[in-house]
Protein backbone atom coordinates (compact mmCIF):
# COMPACT_ATOMS: atom_id res chain seq x y z
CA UNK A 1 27.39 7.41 -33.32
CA UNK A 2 26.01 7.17 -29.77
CA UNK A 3 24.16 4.98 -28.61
CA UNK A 4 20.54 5.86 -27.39
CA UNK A 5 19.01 4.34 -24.31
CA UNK A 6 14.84 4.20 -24.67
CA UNK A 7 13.08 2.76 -21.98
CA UNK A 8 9.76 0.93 -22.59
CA UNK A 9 7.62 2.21 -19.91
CA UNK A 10 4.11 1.74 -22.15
CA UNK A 11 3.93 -2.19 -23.03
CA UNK A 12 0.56 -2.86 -24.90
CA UNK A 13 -1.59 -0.53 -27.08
CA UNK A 14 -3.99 0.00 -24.24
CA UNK A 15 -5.11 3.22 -23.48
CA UNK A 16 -3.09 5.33 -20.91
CA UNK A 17 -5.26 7.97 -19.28
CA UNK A 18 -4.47 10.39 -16.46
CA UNK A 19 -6.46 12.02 -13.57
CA UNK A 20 -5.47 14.76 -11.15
CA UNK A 21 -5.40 14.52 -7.15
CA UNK A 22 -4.23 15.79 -4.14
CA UNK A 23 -0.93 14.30 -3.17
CA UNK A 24 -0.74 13.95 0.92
CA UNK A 25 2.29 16.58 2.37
CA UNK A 26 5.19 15.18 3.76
CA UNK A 27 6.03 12.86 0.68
CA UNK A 28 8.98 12.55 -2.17
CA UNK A 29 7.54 10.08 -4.75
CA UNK A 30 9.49 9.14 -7.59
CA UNK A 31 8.15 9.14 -11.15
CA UNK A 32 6.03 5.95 -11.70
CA UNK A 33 5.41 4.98 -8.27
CA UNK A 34 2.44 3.09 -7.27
CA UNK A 35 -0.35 5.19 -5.71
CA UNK A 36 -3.41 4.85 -3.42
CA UNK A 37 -5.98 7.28 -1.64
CA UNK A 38 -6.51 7.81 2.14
CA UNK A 39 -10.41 6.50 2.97
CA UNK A 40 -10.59 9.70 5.95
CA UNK A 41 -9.56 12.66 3.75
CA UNK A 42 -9.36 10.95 0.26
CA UNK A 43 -5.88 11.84 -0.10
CA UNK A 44 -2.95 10.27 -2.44
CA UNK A 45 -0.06 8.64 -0.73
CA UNK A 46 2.28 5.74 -2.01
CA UNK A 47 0.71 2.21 -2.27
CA UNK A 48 1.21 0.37 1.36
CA UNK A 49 0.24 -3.53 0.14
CA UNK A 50 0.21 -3.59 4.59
CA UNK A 51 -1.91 -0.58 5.01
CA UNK A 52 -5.90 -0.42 6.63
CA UNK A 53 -6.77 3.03 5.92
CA UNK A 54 -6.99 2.81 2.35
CA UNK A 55 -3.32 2.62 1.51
CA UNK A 56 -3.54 -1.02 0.82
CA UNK A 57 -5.66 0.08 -2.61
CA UNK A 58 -3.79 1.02 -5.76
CA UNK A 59 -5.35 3.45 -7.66
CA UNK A 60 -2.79 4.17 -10.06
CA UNK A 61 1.22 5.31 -10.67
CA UNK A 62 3.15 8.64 -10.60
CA UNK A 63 3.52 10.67 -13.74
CA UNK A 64 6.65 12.37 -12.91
CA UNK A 65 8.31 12.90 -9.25
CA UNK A 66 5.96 14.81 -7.10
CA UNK A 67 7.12 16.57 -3.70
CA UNK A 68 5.00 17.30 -0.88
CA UNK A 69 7.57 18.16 1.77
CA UNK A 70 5.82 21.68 1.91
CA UNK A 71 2.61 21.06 1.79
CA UNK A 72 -0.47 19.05 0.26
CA UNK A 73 -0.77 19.53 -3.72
CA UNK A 74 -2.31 18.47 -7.10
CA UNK A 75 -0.57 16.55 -9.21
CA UNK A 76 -1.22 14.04 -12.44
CA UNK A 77 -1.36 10.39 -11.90
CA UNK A 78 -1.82 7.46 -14.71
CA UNK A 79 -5.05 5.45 -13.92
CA UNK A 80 -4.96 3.35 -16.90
CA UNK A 81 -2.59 1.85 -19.46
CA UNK A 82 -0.59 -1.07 -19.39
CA UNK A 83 2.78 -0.34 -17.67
CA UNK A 84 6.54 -2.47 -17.73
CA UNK A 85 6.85 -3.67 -14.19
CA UNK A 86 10.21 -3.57 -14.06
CA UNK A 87 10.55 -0.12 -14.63
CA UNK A 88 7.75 0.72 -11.64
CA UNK A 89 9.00 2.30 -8.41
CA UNK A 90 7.85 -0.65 -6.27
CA UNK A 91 7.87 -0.53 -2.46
CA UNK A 92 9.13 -3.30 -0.43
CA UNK A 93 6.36 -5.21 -1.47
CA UNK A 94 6.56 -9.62 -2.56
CA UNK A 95 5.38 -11.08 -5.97
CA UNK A 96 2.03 -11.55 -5.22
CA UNK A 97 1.83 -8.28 -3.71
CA UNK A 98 2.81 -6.92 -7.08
CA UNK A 99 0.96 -8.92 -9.10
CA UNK A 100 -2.49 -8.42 -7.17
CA UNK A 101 -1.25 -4.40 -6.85
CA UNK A 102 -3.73 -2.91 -9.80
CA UNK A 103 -6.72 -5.32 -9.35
CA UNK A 104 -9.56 -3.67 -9.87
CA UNK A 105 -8.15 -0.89 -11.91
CA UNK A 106 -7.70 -0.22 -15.39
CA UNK A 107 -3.72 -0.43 -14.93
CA UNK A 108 -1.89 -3.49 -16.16
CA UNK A 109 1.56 -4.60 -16.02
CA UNK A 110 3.18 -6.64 -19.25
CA UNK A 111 7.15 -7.17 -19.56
CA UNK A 112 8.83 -6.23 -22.66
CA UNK A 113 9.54 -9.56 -24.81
């Protein structure tokens, strides 16, 4: 019999919620990857923990893999739920980083165990 593979992306019986934005062009996100929104044109890009422009602010993760390479579009995002960090798309980002990523959200992360 094979064996099946089930990864544990939802890690407490939190509520997960979504919300809908408009992802910046020029962008490949994977699936779970943290997100934040421009200040200037309150647009989604990928969480930059070194940004100023609003970058620096997690607002939430990637439901599935979005593409902007042609153009700005709408897309779903998670903004709450409790989420297994090590199966987050991270940027090159340290511990604290990470750690201090959804503060002020209703995201959390929890490992499995």
């Amino acid at each position: 019999m094979p064996e099946l593979n089930h990864e544990q992306y939802i890690t407490d019986e939190r509520l997960v919620t979504t919300s809908i934005g408009i992802f910046s062009d020029s962008q490949t996100l994977l699936k779970r990857t943290p997100i934040a929104r421009i200040k200037a044109s309150a647009e989604i890009v990928a969480w930059n923990p070194a940004g100023t422009d609003g970058s620096e602010k997690a607002i939430g993760l990637t439901v599935f893999e979005i593409d902007t390479t042609s153009g700005a579009k709408e897309a779903p995002y998670h903004d709450s739920g409790c989420f297994n960090p090590e199966l987050i798309e991270w940027p090159v980002s340290t511990a604290a980083q990470k750690a201090a990523c959804f503060d002020q959200t209703a995201i959390a992360t929890k490992k499995v165990g």
